[in-house]
Protein backbone atom coordinates (compact mmCIF):
# COMPACT_ATOMS: atom_id res chain seq x y z
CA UNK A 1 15.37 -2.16 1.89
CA UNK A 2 13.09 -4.29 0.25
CA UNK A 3 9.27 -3.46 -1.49
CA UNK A 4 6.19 -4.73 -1.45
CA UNK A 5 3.33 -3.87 -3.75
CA UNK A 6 0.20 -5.27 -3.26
CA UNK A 7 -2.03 -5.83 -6.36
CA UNK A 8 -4.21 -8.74 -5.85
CA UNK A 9 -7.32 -6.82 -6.26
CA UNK A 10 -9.65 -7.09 -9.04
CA UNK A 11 -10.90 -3.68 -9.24
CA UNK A 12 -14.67 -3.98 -9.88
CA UNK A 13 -15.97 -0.57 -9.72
CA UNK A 14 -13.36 0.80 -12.34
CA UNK A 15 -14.65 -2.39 -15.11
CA UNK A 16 -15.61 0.16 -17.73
CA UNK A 17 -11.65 1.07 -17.91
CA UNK A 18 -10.05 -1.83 -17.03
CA UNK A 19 -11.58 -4.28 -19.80
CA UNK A 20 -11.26 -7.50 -17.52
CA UNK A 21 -7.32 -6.79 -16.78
CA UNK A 22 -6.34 -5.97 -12.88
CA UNK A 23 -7.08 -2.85 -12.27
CA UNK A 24 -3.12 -2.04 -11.56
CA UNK A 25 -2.76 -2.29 -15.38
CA UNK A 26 -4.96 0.41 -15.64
CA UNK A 27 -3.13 3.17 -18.25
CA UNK A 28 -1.54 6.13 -16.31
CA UNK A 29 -0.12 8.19 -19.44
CA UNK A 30 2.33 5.32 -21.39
CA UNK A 31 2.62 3.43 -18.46
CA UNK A 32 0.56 1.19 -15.90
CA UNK A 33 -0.25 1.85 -12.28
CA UNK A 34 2.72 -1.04 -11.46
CA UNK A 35 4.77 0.35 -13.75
CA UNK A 36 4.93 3.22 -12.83
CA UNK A 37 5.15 2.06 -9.01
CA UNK A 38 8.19 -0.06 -9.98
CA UNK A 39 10.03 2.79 -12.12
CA UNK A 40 9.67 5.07 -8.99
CA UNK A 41 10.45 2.55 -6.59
CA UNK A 42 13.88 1.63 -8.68
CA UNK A 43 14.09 5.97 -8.68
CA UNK A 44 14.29 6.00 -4.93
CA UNK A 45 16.96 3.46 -4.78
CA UNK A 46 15.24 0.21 -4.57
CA UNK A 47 16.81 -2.38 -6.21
CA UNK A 48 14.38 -4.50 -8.55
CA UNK A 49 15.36 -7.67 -7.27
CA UNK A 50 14.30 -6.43 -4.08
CA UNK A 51 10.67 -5.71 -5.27
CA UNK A 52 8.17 -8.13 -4.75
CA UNK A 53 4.42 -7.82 -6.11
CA UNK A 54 1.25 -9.80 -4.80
CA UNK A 55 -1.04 -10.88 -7.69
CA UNK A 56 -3.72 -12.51 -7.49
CA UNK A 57 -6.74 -11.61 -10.13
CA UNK A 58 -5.06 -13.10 -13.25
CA UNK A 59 -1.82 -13.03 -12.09
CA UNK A 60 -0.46 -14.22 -15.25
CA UNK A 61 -0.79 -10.60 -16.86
CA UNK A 62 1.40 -9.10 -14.33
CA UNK A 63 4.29 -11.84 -15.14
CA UNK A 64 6.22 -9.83 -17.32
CA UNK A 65 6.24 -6.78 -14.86
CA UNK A 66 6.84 -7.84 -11.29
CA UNK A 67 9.99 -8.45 -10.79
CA UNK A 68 9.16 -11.00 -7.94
CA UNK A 69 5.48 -12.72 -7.85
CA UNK A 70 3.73 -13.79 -5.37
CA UNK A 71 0.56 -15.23 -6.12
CA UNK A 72 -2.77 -15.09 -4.29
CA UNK A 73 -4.87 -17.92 -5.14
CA UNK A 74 -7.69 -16.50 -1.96
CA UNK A 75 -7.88 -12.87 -3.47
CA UNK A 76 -11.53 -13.43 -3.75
CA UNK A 77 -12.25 -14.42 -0.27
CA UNK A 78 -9.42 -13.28 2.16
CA UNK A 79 -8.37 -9.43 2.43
CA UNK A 80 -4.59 -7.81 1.93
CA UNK A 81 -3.48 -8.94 5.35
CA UNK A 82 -3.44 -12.16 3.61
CA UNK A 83 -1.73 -10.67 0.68
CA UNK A 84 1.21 -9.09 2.57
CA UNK A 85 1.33 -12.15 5.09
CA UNK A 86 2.07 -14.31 1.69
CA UNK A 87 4.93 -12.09 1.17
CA UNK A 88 6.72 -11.81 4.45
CA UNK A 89 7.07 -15.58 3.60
CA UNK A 90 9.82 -14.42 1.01
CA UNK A 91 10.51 -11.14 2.52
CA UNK A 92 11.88 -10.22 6.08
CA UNK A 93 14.31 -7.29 6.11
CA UNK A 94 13.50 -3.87 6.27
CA UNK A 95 10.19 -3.28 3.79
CA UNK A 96 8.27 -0.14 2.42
CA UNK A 97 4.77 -1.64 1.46
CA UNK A 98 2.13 -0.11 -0.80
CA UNK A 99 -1.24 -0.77 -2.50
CA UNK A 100 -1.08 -1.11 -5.91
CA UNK A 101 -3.78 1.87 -6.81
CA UNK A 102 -1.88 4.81 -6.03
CA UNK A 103 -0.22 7.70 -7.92
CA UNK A 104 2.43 9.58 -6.64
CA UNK A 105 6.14 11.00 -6.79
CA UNK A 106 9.50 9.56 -6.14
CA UNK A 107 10.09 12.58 -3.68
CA UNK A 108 6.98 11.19 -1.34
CA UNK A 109 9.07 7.16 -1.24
CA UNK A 110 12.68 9.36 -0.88
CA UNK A 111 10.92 11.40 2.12
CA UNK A 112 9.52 7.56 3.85
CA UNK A 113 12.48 6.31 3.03
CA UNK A 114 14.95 9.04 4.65
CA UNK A 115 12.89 9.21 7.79
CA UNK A 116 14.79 7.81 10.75
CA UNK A 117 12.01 5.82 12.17
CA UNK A 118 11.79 1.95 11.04
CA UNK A 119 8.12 1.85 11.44
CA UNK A 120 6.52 4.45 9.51
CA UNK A 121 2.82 5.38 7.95
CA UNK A 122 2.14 8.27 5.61
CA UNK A 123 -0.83 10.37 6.05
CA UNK A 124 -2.25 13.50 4.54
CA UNK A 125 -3.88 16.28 7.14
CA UNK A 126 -8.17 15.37 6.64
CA UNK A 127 -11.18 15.25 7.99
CA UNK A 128 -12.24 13.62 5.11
CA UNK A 129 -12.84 9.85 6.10
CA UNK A 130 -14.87 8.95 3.81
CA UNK A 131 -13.93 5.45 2.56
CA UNK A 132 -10.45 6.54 4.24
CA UNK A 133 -8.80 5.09 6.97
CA UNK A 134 -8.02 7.24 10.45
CA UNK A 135 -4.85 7.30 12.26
CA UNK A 136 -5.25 7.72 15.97
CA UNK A 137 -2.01 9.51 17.46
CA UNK A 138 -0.30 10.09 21.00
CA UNK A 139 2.56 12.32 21.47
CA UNK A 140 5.47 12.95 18.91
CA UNK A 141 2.95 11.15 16.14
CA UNK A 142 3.17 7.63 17.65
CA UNK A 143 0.41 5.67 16.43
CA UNK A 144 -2.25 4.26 18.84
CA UNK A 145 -4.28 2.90 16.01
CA UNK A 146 -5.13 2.53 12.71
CA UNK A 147 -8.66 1.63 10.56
CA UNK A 148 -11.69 3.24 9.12
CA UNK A 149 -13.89 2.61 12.38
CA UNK A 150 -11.43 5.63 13.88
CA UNK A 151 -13.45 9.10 12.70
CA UNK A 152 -12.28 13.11 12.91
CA UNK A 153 -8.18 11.81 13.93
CA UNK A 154 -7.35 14.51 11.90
CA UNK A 155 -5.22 11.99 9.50
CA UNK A 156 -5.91 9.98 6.70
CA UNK A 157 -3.54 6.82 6.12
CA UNK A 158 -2.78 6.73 2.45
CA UNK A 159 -1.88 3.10 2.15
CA UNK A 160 2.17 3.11 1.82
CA UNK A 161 4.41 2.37 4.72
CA UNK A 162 7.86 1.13 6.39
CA UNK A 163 8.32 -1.53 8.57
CA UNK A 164 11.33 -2.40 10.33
CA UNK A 165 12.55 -6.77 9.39
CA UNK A 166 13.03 -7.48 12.89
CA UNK A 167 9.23 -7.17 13.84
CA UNK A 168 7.86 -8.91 10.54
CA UNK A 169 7.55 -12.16 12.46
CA UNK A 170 5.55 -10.38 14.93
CA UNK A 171 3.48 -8.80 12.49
CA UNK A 172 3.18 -11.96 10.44
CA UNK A 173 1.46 -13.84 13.38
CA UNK A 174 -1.28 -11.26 13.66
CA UNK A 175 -1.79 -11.09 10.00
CA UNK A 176 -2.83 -14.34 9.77
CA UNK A 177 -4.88 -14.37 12.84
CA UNK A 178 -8.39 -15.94 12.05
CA UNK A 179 -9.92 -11.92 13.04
CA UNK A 180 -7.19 -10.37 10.79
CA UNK A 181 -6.62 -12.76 7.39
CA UNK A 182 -10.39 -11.77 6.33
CA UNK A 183 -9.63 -7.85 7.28
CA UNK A 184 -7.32 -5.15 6.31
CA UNK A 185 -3.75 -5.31 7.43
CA UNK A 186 -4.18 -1.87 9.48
CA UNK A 187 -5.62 -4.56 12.21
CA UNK A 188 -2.65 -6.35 12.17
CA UNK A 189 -0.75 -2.97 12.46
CA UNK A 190 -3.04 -1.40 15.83
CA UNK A 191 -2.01 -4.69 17.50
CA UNK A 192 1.66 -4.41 16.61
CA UNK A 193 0.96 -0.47 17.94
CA UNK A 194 1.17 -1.90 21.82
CA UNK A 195 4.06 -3.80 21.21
CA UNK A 196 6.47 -1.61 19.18
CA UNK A 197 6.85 2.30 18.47
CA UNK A 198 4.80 3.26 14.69
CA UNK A 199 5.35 6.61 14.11
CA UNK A 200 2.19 8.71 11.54
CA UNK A 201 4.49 10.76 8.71
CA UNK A 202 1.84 13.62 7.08
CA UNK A 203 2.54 14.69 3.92
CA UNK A 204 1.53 17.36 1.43
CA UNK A 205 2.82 15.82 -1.73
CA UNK A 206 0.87 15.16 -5.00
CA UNK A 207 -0.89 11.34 -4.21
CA UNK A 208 -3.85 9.95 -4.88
CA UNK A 209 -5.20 6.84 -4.99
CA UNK A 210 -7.49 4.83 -7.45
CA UNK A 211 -11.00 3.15 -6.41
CA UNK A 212 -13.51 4.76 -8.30
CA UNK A 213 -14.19 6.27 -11.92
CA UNK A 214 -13.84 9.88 -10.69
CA UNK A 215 -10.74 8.87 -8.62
CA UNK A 216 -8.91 8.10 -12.33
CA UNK A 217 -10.35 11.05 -13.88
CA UNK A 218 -8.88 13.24 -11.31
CA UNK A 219 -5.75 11.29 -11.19
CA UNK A 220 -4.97 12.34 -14.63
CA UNK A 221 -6.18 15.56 -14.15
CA UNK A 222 -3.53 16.28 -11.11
CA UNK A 223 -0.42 14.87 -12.50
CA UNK A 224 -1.39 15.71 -16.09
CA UNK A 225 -1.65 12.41 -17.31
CA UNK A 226 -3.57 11.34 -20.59
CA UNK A 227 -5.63 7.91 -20.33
């Protein structure tokens, strides 16, 4: 099993804290948001080699952290579907992908990880779509579709999932479709939904992800972190 972490982002709205550094530098406790990803990561069995990070706003200051780069020279203009389509050019095996702005456990990666399905999202139980992203299901949680344009699905993609190698080409060609490279790669994903079986995986683990001020403030607050 392999990893990708995406972390190309500048992270504009959290300036104040970040001080001109990517915003997955930002300080959770001792430790960065990628460091922390990696540690847990390496906790639930991946190997570092097998970890691969997409930079792209000054890369150079993740350099000593990733423990594969890819860089990202369109971060400004293209979205993460050109991110992740950057690294399925070094990566094609089985691969658990996540954004680079999230806090969470090793239990939540073991419980992705351990699931018998190769193609895999993780969702928490909400209403709440508000800047989140819906995920449309049929029977026995197979995924129809996936994006913020889908309202009240009753789940709420949080941004890490599994994807089995032998469809990366697949997914790869609608990644960097002209309609997906300037989108988010949950396009890519709804297209792959009519060709191969995605299965939604809620979860009621400790998570939280990182956009805003208040995001980071209540971030530390749940996993009793100091800044």
């Amino acid at each position: 099993m392999k990893a990708i972490i995406l972390a190309a982002g500048q992270g504009k709205r959290l300036h104040s804290y970040t001080n001109g550094l990517p915003k997955c530098l930002l300080k959770l406790g001792s430790e960065s948001i990628l460091e922390r990803e990696i540690r847990l990561l390496l906790e639930a069995g991946i190997s570092r080699n097998d970890i691969y990070v997409v930079g792209g706003y000054r890369y150079e200051c993740l350099m000593d952290i990733a423990p594969n780069l890819i860089i990202n020279d369109c971060y400004d203009t293209k979205e993460n579907s050109y991110s992740l389509a950057l690294a399925f050019e070094s990566v094609q095996d089985d691969t658990l992908i996540l954004d680079a702005d999230l806090c969470f456990e090793t239990a939540l990666l073991e419980k992705v990880l351990q699931n018998p399905y190769k193609n895999v999202l993780l969702s928490r139980c909400s209403q709440d779509l508000d800047e989140s992203t819906g995920i449309v299901t049929a029977e026995n949680q197979q995924i129809v579709a996936v994006g913020k344009q889908y309202a009240n699905t009753g789940y709420v993609y949080i941004s890490i999932f599994k994807i089995a190698g032998e469809i990366i080409p697949d997914f790869k060609h609608f990644l960097m479709d002209e309609k997906s490279e300037k989108t988010w790669y949950t396009s890519a994903i709804t297209e792959l939904c009519s060709q191969y079986a995605f299965y939604n995986m809620p979860v009621t683990d400790k998570w939280h992800e990182i956009d805003f001020i208040e995001d980071y403030e209540e971030t530390l607050t749940l996993f009793g972190l100091e800044r």
